[in-house]
PDB file of N, CA and C in Angstrom:
ATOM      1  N   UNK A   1     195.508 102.655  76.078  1.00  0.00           N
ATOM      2  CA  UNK A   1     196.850 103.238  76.054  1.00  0.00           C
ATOM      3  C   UNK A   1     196.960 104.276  77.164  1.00  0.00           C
ATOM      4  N   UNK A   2     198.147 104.329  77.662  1.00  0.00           N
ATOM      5  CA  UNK A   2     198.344 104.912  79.189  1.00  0.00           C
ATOM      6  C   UNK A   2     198.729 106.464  78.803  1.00  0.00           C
ATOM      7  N   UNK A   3     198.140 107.224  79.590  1.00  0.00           N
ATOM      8  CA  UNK A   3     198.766 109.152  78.955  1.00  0.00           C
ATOM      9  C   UNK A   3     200.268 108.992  79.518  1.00  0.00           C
ATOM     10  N   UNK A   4     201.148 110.079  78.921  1.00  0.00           N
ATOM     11  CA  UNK A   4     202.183 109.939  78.841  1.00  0.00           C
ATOM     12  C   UNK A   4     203.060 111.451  78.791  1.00  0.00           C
ATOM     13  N   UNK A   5     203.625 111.792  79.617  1.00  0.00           N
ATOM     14  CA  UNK A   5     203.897 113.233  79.628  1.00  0.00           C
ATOM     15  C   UNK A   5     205.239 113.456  80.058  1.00  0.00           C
ATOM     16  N   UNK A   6     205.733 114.663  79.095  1.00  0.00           N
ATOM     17  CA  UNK A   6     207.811 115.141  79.685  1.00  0.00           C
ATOM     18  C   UNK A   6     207.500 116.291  80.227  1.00  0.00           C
ATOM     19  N   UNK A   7     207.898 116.322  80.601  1.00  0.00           N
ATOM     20  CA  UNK A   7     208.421 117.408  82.198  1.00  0.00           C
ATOM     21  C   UNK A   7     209.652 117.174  83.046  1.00  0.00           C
ATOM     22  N   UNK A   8     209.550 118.738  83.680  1.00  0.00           N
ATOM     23  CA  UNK A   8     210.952 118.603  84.486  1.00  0.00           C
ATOM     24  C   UNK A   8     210.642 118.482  85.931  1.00  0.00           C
ATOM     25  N   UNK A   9     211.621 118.235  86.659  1.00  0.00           N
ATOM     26  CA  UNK A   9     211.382 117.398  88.046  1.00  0.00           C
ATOM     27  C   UNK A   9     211.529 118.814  88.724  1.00  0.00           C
ATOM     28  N   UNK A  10     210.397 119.328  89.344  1.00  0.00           N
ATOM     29  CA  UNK A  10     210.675 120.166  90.495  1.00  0.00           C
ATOM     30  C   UNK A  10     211.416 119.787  92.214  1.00  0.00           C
ATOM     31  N   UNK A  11     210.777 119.131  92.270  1.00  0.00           N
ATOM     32  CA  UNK A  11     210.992 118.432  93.621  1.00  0.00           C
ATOM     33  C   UNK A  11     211.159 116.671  93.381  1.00  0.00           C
ATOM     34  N   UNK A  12     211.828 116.753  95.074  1.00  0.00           N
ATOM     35  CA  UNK A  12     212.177 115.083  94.683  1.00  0.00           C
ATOM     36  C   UNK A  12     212.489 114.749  96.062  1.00  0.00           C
ATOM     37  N   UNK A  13     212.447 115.739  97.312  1.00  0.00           N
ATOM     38  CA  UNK A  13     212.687 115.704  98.565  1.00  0.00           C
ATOM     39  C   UNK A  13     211.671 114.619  99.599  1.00  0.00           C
ATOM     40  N   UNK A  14     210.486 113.981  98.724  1.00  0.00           N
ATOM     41  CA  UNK A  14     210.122 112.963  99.070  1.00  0.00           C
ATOM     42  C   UNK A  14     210.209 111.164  98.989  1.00  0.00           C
ATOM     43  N   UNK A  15     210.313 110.643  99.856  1.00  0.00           N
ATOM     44  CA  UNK A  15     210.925 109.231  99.362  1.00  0.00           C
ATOM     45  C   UNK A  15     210.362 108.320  98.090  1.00  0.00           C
ATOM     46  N   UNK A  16     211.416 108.157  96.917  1.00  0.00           N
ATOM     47  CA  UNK A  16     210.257 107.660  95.527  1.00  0.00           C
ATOM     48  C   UNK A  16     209.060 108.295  95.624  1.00  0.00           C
ATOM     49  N   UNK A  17     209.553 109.593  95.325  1.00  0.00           N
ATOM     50  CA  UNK A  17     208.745 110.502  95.226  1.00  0.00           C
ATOM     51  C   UNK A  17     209.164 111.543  94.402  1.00  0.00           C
ATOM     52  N   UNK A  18     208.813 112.155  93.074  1.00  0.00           N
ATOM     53  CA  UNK A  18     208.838 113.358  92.637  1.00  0.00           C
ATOM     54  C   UNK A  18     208.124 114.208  92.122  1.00  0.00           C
ATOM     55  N   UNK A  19     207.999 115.154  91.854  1.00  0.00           N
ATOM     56  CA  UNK A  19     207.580 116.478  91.393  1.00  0.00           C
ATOM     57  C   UNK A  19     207.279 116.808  89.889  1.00  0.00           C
ATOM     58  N   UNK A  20     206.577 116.563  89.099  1.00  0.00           N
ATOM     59  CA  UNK A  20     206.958 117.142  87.745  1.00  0.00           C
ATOM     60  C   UNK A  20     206.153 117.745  86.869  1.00  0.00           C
ATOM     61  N   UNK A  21     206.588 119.045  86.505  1.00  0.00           N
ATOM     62  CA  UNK A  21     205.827 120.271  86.017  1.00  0.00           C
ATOM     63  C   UNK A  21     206.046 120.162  84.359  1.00  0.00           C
ATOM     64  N   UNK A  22     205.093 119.889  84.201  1.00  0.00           N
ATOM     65  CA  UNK A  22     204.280 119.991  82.707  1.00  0.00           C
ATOM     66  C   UNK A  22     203.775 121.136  82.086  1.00  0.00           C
ATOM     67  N   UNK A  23     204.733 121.964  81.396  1.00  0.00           N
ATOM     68  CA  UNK A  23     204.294 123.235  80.339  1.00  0.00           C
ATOM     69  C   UNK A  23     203.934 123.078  79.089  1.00  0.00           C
ATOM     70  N   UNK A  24     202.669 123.988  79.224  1.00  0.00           N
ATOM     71  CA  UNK A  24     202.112 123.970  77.675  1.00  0.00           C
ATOM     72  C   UNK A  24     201.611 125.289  77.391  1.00  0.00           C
ATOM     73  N   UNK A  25     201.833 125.636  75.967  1.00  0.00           N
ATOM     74  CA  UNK A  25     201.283 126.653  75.576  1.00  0.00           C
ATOM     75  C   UNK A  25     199.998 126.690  74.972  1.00  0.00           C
ATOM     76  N   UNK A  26     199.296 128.359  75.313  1.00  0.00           N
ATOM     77  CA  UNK A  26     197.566 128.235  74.741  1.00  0.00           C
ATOM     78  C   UNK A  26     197.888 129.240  73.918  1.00  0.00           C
ATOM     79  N   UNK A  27     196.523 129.686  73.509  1.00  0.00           N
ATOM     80  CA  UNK A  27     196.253 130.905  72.838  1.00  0.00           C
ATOM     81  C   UNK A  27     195.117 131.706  73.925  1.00  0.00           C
ATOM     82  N   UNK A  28     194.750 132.680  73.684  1.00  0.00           N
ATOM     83  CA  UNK A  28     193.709 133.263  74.532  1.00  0.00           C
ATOM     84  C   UNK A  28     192.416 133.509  73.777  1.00  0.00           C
ATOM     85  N   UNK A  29     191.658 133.026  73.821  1.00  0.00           N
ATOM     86  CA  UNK A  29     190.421 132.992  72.618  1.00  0.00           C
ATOM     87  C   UNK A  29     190.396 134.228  72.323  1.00  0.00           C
ATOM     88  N   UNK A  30     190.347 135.080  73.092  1.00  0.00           N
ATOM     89  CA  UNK A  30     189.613 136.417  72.910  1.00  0.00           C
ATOM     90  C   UNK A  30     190.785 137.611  72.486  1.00  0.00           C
ATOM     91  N   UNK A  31     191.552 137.374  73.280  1.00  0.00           N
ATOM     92  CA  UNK A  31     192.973 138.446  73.143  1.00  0.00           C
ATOM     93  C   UNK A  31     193.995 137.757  72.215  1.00  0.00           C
ATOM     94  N   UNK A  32     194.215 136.582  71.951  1.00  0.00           N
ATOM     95  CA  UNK A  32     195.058 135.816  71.148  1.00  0.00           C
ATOM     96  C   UNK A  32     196.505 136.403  71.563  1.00  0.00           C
ATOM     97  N   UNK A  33     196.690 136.181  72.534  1.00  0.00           N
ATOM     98  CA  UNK A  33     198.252 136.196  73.209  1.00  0.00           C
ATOM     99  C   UNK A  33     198.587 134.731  73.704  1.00  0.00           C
ATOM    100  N   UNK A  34     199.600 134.308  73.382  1.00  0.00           N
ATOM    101  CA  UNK A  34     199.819 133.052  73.861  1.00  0.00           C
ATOM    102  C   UNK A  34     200.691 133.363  75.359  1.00  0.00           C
ATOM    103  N   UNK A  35     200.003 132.071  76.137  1.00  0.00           N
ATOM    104  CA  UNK A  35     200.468 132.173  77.653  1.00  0.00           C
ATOM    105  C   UNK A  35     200.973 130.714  78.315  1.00  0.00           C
ATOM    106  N   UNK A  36     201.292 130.484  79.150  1.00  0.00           N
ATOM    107  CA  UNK A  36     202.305 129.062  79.698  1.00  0.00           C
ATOM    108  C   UNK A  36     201.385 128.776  80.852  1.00  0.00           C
ATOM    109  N   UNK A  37     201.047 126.826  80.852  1.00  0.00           N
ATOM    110  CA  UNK A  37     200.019 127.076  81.825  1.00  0.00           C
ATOM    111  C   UNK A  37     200.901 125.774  82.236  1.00  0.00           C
ATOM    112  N   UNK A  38     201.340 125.863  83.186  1.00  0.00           N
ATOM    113  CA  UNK A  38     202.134 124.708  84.242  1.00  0.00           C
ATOM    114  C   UNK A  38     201.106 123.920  85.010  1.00  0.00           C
ATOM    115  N   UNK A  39     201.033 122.326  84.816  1.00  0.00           N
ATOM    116  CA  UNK A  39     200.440 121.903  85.765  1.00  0.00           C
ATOM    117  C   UNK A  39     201.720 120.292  86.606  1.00  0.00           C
ATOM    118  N   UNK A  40     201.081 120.106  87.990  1.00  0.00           N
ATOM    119  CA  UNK A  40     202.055 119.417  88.466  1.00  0.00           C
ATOM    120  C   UNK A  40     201.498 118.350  88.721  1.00  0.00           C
ATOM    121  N   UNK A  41     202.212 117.092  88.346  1.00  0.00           N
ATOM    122  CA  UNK A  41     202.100 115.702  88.588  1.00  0.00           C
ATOM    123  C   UNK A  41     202.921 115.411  89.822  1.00  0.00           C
ATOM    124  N   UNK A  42     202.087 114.842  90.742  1.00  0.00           N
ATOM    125  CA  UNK A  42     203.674 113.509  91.313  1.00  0.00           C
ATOM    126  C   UNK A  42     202.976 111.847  90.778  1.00  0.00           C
ATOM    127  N   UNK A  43     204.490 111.652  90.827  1.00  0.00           N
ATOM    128  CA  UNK A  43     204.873 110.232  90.763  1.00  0.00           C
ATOM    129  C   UNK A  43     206.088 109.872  91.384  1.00  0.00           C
ATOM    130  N   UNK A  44     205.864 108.586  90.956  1.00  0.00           N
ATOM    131  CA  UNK A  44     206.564 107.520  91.802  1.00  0.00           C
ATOM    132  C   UNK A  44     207.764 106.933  91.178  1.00  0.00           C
ATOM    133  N   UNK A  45     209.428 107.223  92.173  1.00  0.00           N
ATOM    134  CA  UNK A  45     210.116 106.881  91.094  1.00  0.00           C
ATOM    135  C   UNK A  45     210.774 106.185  92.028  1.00  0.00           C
ATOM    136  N   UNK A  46     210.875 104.774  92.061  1.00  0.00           N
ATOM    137  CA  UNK A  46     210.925 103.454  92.562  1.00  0.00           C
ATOM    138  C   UNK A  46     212.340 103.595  93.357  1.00  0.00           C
ATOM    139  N   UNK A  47     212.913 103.709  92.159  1.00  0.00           N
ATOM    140  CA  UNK A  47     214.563 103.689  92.520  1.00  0.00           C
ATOM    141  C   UNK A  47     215.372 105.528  92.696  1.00  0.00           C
ATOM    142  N   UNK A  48     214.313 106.009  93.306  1.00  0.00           N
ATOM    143  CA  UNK A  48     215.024 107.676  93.499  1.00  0.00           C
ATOM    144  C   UNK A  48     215.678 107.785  92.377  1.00  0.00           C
ATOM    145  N   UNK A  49     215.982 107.878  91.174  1.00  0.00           N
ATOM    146  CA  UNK A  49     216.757 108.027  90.149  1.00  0.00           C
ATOM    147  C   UNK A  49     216.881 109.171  89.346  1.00  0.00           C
ATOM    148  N   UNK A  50     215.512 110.123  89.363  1.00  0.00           N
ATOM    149  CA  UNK A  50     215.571 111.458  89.038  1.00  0.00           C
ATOM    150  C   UNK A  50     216.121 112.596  90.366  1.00  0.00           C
ATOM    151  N   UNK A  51     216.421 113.509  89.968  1.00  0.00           N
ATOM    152  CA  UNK A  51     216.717 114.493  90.560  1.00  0.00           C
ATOM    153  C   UNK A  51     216.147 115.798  90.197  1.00  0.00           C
ATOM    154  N   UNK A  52     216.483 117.016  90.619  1.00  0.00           N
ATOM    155  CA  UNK A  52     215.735 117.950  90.761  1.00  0.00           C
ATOM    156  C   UNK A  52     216.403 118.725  89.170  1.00  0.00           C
ATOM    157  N   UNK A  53     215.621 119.248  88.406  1.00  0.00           N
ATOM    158  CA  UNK A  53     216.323 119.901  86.954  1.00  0.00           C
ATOM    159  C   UNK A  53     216.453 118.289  86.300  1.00  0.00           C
ATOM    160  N   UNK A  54     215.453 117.612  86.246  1.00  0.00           N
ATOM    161  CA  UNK A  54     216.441 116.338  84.939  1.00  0.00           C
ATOM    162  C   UNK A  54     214.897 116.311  84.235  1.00  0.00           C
ATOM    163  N   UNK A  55     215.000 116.501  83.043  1.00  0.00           N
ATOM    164  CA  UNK A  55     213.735 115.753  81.995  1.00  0.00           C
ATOM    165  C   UNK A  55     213.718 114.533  82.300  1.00  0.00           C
ATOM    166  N   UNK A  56     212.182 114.412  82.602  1.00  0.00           N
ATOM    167  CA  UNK A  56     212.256 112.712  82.521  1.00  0.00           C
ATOM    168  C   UNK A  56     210.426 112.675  81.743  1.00  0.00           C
ATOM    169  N   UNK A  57     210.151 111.428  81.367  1.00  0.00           N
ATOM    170  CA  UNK A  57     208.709 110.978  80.501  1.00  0.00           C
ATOM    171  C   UNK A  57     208.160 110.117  81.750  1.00  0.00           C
ATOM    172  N   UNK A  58     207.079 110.606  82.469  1.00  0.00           N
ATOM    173  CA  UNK A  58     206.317 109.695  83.453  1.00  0.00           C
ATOM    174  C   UNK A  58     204.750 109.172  82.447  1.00  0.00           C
ATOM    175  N   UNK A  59     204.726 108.512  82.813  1.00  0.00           N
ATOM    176  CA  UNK A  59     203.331 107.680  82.696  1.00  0.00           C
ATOM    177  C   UNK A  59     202.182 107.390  83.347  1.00  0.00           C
ATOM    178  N   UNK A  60     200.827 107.216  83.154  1.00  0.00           N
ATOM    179  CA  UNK A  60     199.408 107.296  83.685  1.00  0.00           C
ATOM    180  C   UNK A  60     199.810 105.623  84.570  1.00  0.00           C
ATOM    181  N   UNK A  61     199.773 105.004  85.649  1.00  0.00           N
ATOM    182  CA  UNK A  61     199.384 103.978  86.053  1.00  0.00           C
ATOM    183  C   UNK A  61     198.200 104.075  86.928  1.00  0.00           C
ATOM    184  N   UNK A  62     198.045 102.766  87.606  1.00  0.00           N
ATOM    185  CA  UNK A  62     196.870 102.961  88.732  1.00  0.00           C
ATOM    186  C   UNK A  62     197.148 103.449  89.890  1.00  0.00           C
ATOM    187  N   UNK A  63     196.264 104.188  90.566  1.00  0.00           N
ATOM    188  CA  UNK A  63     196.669 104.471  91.915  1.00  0.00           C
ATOM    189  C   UNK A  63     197.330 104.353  92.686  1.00  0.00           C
ATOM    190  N   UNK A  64     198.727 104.883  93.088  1.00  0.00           N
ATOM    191  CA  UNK A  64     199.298 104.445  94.284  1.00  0.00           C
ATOM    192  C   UNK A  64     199.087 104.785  95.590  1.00  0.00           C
ATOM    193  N   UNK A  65     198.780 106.319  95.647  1.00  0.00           N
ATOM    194  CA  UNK A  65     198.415 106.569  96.321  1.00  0.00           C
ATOM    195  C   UNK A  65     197.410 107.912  96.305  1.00  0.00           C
ATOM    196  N   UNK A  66     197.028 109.111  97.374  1.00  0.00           N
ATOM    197  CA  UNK A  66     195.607 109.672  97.192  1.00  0.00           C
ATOM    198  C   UNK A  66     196.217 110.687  96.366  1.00  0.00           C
ATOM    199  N   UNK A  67     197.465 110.711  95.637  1.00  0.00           N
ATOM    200  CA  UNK A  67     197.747 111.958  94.819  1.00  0.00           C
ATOM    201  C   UNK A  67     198.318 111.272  93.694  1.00  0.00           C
ATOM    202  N   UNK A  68     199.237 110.188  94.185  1.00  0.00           N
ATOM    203  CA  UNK A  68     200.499 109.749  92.769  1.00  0.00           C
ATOM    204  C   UNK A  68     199.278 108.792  92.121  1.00  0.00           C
ATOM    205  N   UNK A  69     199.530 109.202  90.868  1.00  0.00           N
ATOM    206  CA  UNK A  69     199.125 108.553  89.919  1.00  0.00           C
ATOM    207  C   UNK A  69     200.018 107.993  88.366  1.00  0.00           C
ATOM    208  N   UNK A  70     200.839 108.435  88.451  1.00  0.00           N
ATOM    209  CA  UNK A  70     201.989 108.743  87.504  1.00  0.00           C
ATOM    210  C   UNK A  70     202.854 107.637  88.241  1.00  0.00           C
ATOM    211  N   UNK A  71     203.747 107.109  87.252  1.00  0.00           N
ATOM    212  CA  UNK A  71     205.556 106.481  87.462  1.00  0.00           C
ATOM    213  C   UNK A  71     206.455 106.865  86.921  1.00  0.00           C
ATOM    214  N   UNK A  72     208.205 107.549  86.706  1.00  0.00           N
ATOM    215  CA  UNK A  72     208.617 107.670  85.965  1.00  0.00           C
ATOM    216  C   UNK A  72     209.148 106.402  85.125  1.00  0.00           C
ATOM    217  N   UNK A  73     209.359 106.482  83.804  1.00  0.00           N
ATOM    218  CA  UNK A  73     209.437 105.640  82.778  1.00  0.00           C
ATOM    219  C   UNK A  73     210.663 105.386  82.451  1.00  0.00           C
ATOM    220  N   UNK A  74     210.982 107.278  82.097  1.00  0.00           N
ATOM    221  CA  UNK A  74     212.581 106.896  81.909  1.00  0.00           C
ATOM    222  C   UNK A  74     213.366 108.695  82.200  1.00  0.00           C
ATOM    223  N   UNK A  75     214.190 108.612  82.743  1.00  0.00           N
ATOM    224  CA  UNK A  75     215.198 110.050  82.389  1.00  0.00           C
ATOM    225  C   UNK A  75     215.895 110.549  81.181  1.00  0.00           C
ATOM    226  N   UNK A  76     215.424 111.542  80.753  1.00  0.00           N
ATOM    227  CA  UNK A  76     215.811 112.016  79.037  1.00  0.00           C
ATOM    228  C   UNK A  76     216.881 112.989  79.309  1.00  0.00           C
ATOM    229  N   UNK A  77     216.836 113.551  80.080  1.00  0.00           N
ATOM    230  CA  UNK A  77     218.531 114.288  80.403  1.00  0.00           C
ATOM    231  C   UNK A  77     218.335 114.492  81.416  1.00  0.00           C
ATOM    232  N   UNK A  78     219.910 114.174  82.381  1.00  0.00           N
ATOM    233  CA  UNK A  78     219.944 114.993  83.131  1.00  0.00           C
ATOM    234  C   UNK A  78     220.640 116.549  83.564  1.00  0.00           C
ATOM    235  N   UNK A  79     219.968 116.843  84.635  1.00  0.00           N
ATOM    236  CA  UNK A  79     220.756 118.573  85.057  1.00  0.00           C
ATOM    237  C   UNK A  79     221.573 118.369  85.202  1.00  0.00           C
ATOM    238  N   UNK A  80     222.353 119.959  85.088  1.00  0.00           N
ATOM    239  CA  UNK A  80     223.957 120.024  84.587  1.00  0.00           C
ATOM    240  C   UNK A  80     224.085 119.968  86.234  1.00  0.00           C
ATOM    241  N   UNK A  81     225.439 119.039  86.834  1.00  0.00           N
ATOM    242  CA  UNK A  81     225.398 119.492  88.182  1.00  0.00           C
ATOM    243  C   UNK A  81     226.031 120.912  88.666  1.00  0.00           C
ATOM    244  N   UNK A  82     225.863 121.321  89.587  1.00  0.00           N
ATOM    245  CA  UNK A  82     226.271 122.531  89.992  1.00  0.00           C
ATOM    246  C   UNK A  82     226.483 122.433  91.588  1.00  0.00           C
ATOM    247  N   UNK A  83     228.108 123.113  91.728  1.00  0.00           N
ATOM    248  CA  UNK A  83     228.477 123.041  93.037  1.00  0.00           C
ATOM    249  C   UNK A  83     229.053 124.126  93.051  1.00  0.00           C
ATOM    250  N   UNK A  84     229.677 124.864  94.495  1.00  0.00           N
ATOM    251  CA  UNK A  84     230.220 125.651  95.022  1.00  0.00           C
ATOM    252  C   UNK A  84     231.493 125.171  95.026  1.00  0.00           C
ATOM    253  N   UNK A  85     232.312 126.162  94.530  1.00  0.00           N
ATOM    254  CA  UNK A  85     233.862 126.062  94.770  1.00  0.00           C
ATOM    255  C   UNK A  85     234.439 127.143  96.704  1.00  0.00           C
ATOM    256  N   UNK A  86     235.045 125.882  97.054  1.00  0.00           N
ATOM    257  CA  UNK A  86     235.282 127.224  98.247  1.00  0.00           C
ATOM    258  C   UNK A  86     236.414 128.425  97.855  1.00  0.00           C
ATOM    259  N   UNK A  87     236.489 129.432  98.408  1.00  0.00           N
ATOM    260  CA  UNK A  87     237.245 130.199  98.192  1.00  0.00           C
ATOM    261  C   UNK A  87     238.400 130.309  98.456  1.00  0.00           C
ATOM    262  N   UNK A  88     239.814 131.136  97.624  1.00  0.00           N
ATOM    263  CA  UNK A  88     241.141 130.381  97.718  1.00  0.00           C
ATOM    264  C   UNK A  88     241.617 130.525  99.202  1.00  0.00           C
ATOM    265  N   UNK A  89     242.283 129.508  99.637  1.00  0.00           N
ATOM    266  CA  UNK A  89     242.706 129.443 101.382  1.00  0.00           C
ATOM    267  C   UNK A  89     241.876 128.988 102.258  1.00  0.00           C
ATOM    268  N   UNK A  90     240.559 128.541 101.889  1.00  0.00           N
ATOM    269  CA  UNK A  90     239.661 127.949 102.692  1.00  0.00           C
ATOM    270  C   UNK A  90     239.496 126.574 102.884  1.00  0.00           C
ATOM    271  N   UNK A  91     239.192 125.763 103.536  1.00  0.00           N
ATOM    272  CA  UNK A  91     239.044 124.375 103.255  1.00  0.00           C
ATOM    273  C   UNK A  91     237.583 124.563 103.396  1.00  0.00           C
ATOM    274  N   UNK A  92     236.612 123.497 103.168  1.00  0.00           N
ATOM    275  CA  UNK A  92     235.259 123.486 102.598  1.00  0.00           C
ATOM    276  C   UNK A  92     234.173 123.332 104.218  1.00  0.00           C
ATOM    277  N   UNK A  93     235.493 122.769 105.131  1.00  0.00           N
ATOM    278  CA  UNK A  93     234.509 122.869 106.862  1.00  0.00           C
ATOM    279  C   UNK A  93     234.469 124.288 107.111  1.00  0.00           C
ATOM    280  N   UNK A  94     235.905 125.033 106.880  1.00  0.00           N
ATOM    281  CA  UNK A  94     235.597 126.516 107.360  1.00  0.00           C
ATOM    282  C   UNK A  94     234.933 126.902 106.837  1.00  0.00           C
ATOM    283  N   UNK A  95     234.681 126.933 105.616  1.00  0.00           N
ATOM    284  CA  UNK A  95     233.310 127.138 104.522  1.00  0.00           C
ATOM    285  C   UNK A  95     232.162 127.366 105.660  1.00  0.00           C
ATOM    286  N   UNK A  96     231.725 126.191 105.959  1.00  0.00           N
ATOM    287  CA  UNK A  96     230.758 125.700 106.417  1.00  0.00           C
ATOM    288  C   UNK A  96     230.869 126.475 107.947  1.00  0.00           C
ATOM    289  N   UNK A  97     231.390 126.708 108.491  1.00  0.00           N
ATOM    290  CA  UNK A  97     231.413 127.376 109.843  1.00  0.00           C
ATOM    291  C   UNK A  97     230.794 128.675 110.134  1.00  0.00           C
ATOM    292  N   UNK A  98     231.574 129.186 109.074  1.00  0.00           N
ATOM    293  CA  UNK A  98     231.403 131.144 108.806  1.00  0.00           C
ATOM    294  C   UNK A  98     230.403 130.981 108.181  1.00  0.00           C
TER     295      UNK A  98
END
């Protein structure tokens, strides 16, 4: 049976390629404070279909390459989108000028 892990997509600026950070909580043997230990997968997402902020469940496959080891499986939500409104009297090139 293949490991199987949710996380959110940090990055995705590579081609079928993404980013995804896996949080888990410990305890501290000694101090018993619980702490967040992030680790990062890439994988391979065939059809670019995740984006940056979306839960998705990737999976253990074989090697693709000297890092991806992972595929995504499926997207469990995505990020809320977020855009810039230009400001009133502007059109969105002058935006872009100034």
């Amino acid at each position: 049976m293949a490991k199987s892990f949710t996380g959110i997509v940090t990055s995705d600026k590579a081609d079928k390629t993404i980013v995804v950070a896996i949080e888990n909580r410990k305890n501290h043997p000694v101090y018993k404070k619980q702490y967040t230990v992030t680790k990062k997968f890439i994988a391979h997402d065939e059809k670019s279909d995740a984006a940056i902020g979306d839960t998705v469940r990737i999976e253990e496959t074989r090697p693709i390459s000297r890092r991806k080891r992972f595929t995504l499986a499926e997207v469990i939500t995505r990020a809320p989108i977020t855009h810039e409104e230009p400001a009133p009297g502007q059109s969105p090139k002058e935006e872009e000028a100034a």
